[in-house]
Protein backbone atom coordinates (compact mmCIF):
# COMPACT_ATOMS: atom_id res chain seq x y z
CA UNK A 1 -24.02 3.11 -38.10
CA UNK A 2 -23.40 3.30 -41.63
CA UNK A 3 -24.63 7.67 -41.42
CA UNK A 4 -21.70 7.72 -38.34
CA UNK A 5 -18.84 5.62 -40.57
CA UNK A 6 -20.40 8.30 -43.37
CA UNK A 7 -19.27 11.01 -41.94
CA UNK A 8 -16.30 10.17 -40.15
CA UNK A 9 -15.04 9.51 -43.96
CA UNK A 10 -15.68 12.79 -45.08
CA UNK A 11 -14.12 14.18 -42.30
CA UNK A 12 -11.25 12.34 -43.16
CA UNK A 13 -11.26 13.16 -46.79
CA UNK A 14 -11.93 17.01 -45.83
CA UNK A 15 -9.68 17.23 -42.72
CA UNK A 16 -8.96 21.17 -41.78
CA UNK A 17 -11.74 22.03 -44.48
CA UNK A 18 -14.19 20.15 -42.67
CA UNK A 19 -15.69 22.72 -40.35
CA UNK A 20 -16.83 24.61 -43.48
CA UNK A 21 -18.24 21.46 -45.58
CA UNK A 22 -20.46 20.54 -42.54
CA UNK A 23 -21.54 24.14 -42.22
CA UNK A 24 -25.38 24.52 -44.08
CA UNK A 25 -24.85 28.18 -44.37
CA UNK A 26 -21.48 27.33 -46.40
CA UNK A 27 -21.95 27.66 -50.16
CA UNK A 28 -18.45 27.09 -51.49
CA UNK A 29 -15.49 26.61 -50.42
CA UNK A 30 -12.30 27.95 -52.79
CA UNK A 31 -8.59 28.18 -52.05
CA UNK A 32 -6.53 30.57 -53.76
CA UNK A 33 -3.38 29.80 -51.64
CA UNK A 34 -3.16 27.82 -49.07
CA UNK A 35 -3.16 31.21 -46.60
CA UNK A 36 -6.40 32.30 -48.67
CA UNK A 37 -9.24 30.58 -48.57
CA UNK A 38 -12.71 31.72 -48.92
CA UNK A 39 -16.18 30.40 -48.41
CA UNK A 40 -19.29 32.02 -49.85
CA UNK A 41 -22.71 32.76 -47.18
CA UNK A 42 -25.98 33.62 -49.06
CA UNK A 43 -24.48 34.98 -52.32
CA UNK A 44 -21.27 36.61 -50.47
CA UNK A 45 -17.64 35.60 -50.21
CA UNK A 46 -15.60 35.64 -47.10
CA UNK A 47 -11.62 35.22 -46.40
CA UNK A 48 -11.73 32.52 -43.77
CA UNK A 49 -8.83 32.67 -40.59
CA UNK A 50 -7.90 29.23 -41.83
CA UNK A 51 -3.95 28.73 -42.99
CA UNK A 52 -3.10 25.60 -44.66
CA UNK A 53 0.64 24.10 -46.02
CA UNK A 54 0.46 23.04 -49.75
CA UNK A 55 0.96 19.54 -48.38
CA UNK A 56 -2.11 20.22 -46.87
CA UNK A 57 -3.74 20.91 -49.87
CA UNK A 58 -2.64 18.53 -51.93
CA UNK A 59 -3.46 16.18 -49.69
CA UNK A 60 -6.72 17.20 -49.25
CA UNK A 61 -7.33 16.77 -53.23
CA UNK A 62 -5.60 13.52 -53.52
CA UNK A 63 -8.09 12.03 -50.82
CA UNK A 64 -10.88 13.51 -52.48
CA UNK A 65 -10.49 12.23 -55.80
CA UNK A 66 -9.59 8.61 -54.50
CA UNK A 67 -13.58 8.42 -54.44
CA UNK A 68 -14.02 9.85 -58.31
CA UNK A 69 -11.51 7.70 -59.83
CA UNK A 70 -10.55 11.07 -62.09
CA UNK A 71 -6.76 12.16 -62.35
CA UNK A 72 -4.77 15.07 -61.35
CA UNK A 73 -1.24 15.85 -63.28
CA UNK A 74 0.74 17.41 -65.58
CA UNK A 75 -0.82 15.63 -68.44
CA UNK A 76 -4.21 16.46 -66.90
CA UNK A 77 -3.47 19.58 -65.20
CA UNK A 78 -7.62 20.37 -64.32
CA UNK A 79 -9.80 17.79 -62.77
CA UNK A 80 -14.26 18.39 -62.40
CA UNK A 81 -14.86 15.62 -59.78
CA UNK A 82 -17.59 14.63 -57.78
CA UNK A 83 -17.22 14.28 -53.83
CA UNK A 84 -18.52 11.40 -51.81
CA UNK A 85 -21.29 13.73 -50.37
CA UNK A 86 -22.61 15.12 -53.44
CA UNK A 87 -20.06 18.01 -53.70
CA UNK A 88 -18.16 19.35 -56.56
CA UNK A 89 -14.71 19.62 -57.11
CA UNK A 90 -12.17 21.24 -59.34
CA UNK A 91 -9.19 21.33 -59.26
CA UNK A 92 -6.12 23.37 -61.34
CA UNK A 93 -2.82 23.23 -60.82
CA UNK A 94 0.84 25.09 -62.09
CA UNK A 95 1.99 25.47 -64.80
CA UNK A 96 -2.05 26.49 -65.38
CA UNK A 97 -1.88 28.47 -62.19
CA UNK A 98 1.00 30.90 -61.35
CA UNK A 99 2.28 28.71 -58.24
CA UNK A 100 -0.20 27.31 -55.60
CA UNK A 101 -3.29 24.80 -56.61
CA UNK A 102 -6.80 26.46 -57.18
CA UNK A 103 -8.96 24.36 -55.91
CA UNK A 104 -12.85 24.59 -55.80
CA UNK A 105 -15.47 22.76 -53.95
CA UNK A 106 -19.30 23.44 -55.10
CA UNK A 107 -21.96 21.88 -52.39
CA UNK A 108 -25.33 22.76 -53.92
CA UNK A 109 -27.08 22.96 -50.90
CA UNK A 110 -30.62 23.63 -52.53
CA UNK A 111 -30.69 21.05 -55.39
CA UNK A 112 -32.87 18.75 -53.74
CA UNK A 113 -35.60 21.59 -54.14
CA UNK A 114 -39.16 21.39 -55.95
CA UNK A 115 -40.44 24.12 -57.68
CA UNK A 116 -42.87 24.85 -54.90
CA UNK A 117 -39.95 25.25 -52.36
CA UNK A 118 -38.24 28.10 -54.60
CA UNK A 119 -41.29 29.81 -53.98
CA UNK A 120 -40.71 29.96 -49.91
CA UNK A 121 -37.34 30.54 -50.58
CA UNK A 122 -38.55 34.09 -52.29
CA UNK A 123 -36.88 32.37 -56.11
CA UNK A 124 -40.37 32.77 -57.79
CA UNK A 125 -43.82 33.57 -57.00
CA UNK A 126 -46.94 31.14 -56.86
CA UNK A 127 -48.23 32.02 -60.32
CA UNK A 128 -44.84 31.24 -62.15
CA UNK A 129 -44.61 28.24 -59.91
CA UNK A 130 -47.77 27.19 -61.74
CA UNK A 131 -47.23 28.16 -65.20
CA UNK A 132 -43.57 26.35 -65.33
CA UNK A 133 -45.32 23.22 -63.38
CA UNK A 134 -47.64 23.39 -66.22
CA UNK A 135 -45.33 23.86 -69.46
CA UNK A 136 -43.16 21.02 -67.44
CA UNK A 137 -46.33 18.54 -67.20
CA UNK A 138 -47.22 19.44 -70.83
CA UNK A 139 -43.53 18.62 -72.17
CA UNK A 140 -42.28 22.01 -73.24
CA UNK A 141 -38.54 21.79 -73.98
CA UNK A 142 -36.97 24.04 -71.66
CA UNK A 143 -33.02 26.30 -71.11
CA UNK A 144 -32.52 27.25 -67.92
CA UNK A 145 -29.61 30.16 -68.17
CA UNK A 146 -27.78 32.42 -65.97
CA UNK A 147 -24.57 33.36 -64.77
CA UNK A 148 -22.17 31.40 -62.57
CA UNK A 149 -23.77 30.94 -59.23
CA UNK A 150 -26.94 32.39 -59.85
CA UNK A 151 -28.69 28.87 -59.41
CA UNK A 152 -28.98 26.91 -62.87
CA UNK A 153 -28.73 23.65 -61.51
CA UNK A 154 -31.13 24.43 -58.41
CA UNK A 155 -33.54 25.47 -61.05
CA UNK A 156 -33.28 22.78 -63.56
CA UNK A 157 -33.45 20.19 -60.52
CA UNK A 158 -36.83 21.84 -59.06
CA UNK A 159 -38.12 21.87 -63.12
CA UNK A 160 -37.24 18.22 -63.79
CA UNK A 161 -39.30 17.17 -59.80
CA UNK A 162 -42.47 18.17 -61.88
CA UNK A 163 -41.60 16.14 -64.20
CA UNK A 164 -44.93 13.58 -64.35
CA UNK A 165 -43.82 10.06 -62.33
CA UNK A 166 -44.42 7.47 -65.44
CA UNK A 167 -41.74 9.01 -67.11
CA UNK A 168 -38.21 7.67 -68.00
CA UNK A 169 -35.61 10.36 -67.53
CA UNK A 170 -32.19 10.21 -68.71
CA UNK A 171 -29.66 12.47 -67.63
CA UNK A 172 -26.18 13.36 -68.92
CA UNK A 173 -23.53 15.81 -67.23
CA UNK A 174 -20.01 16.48 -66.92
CA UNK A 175 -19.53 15.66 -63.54
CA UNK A 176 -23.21 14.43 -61.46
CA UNK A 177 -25.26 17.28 -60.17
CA UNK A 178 -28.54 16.58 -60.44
CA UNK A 179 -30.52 14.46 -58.32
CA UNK A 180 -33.94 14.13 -59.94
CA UNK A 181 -36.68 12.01 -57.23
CA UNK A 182 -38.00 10.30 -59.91
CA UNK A 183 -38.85 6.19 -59.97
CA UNK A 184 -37.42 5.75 -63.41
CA UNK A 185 -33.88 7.47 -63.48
CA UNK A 186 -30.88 6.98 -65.13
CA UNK A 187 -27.50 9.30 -64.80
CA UNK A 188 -24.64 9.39 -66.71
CA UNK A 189 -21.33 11.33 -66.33
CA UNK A 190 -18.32 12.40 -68.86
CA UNK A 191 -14.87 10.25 -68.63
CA UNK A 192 -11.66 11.79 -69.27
CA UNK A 193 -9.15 10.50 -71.13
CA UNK A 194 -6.69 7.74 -69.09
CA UNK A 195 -3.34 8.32 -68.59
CA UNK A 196 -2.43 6.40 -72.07
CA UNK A 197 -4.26 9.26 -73.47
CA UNK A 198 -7.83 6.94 -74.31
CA UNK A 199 -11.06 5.69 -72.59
CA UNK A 200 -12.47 9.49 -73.06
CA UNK A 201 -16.14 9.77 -73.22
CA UNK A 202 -17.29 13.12 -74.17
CA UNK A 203 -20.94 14.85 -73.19
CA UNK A 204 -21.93 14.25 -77.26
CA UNK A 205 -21.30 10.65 -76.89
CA UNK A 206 -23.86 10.55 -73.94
CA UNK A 207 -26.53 12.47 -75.40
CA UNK A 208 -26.12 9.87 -78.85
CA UNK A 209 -26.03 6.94 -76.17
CA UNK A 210 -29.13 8.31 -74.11
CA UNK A 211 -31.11 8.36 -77.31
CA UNK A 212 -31.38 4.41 -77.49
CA UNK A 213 -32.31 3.83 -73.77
CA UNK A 214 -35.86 4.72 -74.59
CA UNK A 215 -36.03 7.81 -72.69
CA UNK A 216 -39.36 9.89 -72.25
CA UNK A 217 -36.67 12.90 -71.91
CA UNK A 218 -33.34 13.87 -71.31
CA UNK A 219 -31.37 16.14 -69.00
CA UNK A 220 -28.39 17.45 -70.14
CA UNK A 221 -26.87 19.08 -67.51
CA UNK A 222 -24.87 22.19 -69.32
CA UNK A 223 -24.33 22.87 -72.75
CA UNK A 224 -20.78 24.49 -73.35
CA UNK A 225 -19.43 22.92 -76.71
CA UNK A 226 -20.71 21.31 -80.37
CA UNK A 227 -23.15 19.23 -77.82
CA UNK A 228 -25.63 21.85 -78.57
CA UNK A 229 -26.28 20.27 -82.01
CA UNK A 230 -27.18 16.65 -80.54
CA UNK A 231 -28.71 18.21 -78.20
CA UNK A 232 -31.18 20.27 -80.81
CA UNK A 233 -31.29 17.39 -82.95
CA UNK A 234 -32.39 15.12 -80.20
CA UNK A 235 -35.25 17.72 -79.14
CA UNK A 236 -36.48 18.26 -82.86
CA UNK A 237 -37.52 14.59 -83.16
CA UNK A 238 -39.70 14.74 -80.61
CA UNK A 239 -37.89 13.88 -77.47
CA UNK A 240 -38.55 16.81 -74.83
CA UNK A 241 -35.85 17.76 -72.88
CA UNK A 242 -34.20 20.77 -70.37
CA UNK A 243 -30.57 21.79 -69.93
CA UNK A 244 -28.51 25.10 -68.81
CA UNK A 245 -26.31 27.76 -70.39
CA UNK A 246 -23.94 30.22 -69.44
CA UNK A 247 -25.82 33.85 -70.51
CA UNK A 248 -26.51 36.99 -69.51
CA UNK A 249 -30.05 37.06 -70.55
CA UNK A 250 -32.64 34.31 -72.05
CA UNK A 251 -32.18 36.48 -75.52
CA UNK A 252 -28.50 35.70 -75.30
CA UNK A 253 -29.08 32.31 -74.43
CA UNK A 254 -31.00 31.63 -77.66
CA UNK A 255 -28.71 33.46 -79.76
CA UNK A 256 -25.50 31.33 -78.12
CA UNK A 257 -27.34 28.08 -78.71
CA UNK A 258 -27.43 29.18 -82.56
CA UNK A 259 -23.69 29.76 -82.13
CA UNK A 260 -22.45 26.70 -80.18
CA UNK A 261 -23.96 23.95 -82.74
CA UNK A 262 -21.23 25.82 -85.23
CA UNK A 263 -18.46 24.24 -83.08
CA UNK A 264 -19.35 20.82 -84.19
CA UNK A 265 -17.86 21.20 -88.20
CA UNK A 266 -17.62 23.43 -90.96
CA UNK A 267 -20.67 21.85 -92.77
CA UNK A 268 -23.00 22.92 -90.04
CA UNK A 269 -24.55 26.57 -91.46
CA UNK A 270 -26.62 29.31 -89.60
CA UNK A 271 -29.08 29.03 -91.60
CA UNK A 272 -29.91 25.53 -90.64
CA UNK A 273 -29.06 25.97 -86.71
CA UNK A 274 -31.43 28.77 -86.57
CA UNK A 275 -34.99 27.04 -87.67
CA UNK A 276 -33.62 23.83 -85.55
CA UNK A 277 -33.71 26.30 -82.52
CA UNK A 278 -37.03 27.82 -83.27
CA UNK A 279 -38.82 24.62 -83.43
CA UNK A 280 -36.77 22.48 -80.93
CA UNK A 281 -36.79 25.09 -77.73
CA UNK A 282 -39.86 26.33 -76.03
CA UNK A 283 -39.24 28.22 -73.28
CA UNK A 284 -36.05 30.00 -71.38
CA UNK A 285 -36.01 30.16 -67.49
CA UNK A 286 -33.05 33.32 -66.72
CA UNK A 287 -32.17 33.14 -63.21
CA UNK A 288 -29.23 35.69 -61.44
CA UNK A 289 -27.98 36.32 -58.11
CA UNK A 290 -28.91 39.46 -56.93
CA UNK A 291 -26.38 42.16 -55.44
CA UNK A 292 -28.24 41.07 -52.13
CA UNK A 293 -26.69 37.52 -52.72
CA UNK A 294 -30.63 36.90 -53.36
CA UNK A 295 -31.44 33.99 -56.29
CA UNK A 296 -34.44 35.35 -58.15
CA UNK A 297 -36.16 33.78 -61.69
CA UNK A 298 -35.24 37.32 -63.70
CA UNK A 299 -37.39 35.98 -66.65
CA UNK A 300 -39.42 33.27 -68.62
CA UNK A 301 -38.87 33.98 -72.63
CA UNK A 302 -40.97 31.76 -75.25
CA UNK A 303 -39.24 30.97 -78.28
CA UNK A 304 -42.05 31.80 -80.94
CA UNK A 305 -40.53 29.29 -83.44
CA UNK A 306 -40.68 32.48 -85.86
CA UNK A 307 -36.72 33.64 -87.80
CA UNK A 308 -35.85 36.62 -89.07
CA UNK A 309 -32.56 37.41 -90.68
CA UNK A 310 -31.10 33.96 -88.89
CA UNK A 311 -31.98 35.37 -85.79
CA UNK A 312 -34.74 33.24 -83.63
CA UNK A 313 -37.85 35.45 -82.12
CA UNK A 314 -38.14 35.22 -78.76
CA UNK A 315 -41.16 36.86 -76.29
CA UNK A 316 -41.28 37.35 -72.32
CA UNK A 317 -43.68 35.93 -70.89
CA UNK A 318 -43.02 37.21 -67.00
CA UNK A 319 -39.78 39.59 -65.92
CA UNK A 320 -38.79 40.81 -62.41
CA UNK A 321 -38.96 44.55 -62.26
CA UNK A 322 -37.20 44.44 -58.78
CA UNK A 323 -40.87 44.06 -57.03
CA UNK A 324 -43.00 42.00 -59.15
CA UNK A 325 -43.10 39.69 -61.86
CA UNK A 326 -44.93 41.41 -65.07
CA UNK A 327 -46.14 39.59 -68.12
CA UNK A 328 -45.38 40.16 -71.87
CA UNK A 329 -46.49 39.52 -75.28
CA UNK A 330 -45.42 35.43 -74.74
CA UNK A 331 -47.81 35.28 -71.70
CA UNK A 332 -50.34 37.03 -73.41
CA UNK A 333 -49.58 34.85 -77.11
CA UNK A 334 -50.11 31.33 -74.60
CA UNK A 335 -53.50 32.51 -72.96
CA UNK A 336 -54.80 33.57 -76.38
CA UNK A 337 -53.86 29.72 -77.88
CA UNK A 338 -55.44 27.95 -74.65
């Protein structure tokens, strides 16, 4: 009864967008006007045959957000919202946009994945299955990275589900993504400011807040802004942890998490952010969306906790030549040590 009332609600909330949202091959879902919308299929957009009204729209939005308690105005002209099946939102509207409301809905179809289902799902092969299963179990401190849409968050859920089961996790995020099946869980999401302009609660404040629920580790679910220095901070004292990055590469991603931590104040120098790096990050997981519309684990880097000329060292350890997976100087470096 309560699966039937379930999804007569989100067919209420979705309305004419509802044939898409119940569709498992749909990715996302994105208007552009409300006579262009598009869905994305394995990788690919699409323009749909669908023509809304903007009271349509609107509408649309205002239902959805009644179950995020975020707002939507010209105050707050974005919105990053989660939907009432797991879905996420955004929103922007004019004067940020030209005329019509952008709207974005995000279903992460695969996040319920474990690191052994990537590998039927052609993400990975059996032997990097094993080695992250085995840096996971042994607490390395992880970055997943990647572009938009090449599968960060599928990634970093399948890495935390190897997570060992005695373990506390705490996870932090702008809006919830991750779903870790774990016994002992906790997730926290960002607040935005209320309309008197208070009551925010930014990502930094969550990672200082997780720190004092006696976590085993923490989850942060994407590291934009001057959280990369609690972030670093939190995994140099000993508390292992993953998150994700925007980068083109898992050298970029190392040299933009010794550029972020800057955001945070004028007294914060390269020359401390880069050691902090070295020691605090272990490994970097680069995933990308093939022109296929194929998700593939491009490369595993290891941070050799080595600087030179404030730059941190990094090593492959495996990289996708388009057929197979071969291993560097960082795979070799780990089988000499064990």
């Amino acid at each position: 009864m309560s699966s039937v009332s379930s999804d007569i609600d989100i067919s209420i909330t979705y309305g004419p967008l509802f044939p898409y949202v119940s569709d498992q091959s749909v990715e996302e879902i994105w208007i552009n006007t409300p006579e262009r919308i598009f869905v994305a299929r394995n990788g690919r957009s699409e323009l749909t045959n669908l023509l809304l009204t903007h009271g349509e729209v609107r509408n649309i939005v205002e239902r959805a957000l009644m179950w995020s308690g975020r707002r939507l105005d010209l105050s707050q002209p974005f919105v990053d919202a989660r939907l009432p099946d797991g879905s996420r939102l955004h929103v922007t509207i004019p004067e940020i946009t030209a005329e019509h409301w952008a709207v974005n809905i995000r279903k992460h179809l695969l996040r319920d994945l474990e690191l052994t289902d990537l590998i039927e799902r052609d993400v990975l092969t059996t032997e990097v299955c094993d080695f992250l299963q085995t840096e996971v179990s042994n607490g390395a401190n992880i970055l997943v990275s990647g572009a938009t849409q090449a599968g960060k968050t599928t990634m970093l859920n399948a890495l935390v589900s190897a997570i060992p089961t005695n373990e506390r996790v705490i996870t932090v995020e702008e809006v919830f993504e991750l779903r870790p099946s774990l016994p002992d869980v906790i997730a926290m999401q960002t607040r935005s400011v209320n309309i008197e302009g208070d009551g925010e609660i930014p990502l930094r404040r969550l990672i200082k807040e997780s720190l004092r629920m006696r976590p085993s580790r923490i989850i942060v679910g994407e590291v934009r802004e001057a959280e990369a220095l609690d972030l670093l901070i939190a995994l140099n004292s000993g508390l292992p942890g993953m998150g994700t990055i925007h980068a083109n590469s898992s050298r970029d991603a190392v040299l933009k998490l010794q550029t972020l931590p800057l955001l945070a104040g004028e007294n914060i120098s390269q020359k401390f952010i880069a050691p902090t790096v070295a020691s605090a990050i272990d490994l970097v997981v680069h995933v990308g969306l093939l022109r296929d519309g194929k998700r593939r684990l491009l490369e595993i880097s290891r941070v050799t906790g080595r600087v030179e000329n404030d730059r941190v060292e990094v090593e492959t350890v495996f990289k996708w030549n388009g057929e197979a997976y071969e291993k560097g100087f960082g795979f070799q470096d780990q089988h000499r040590v064990n």
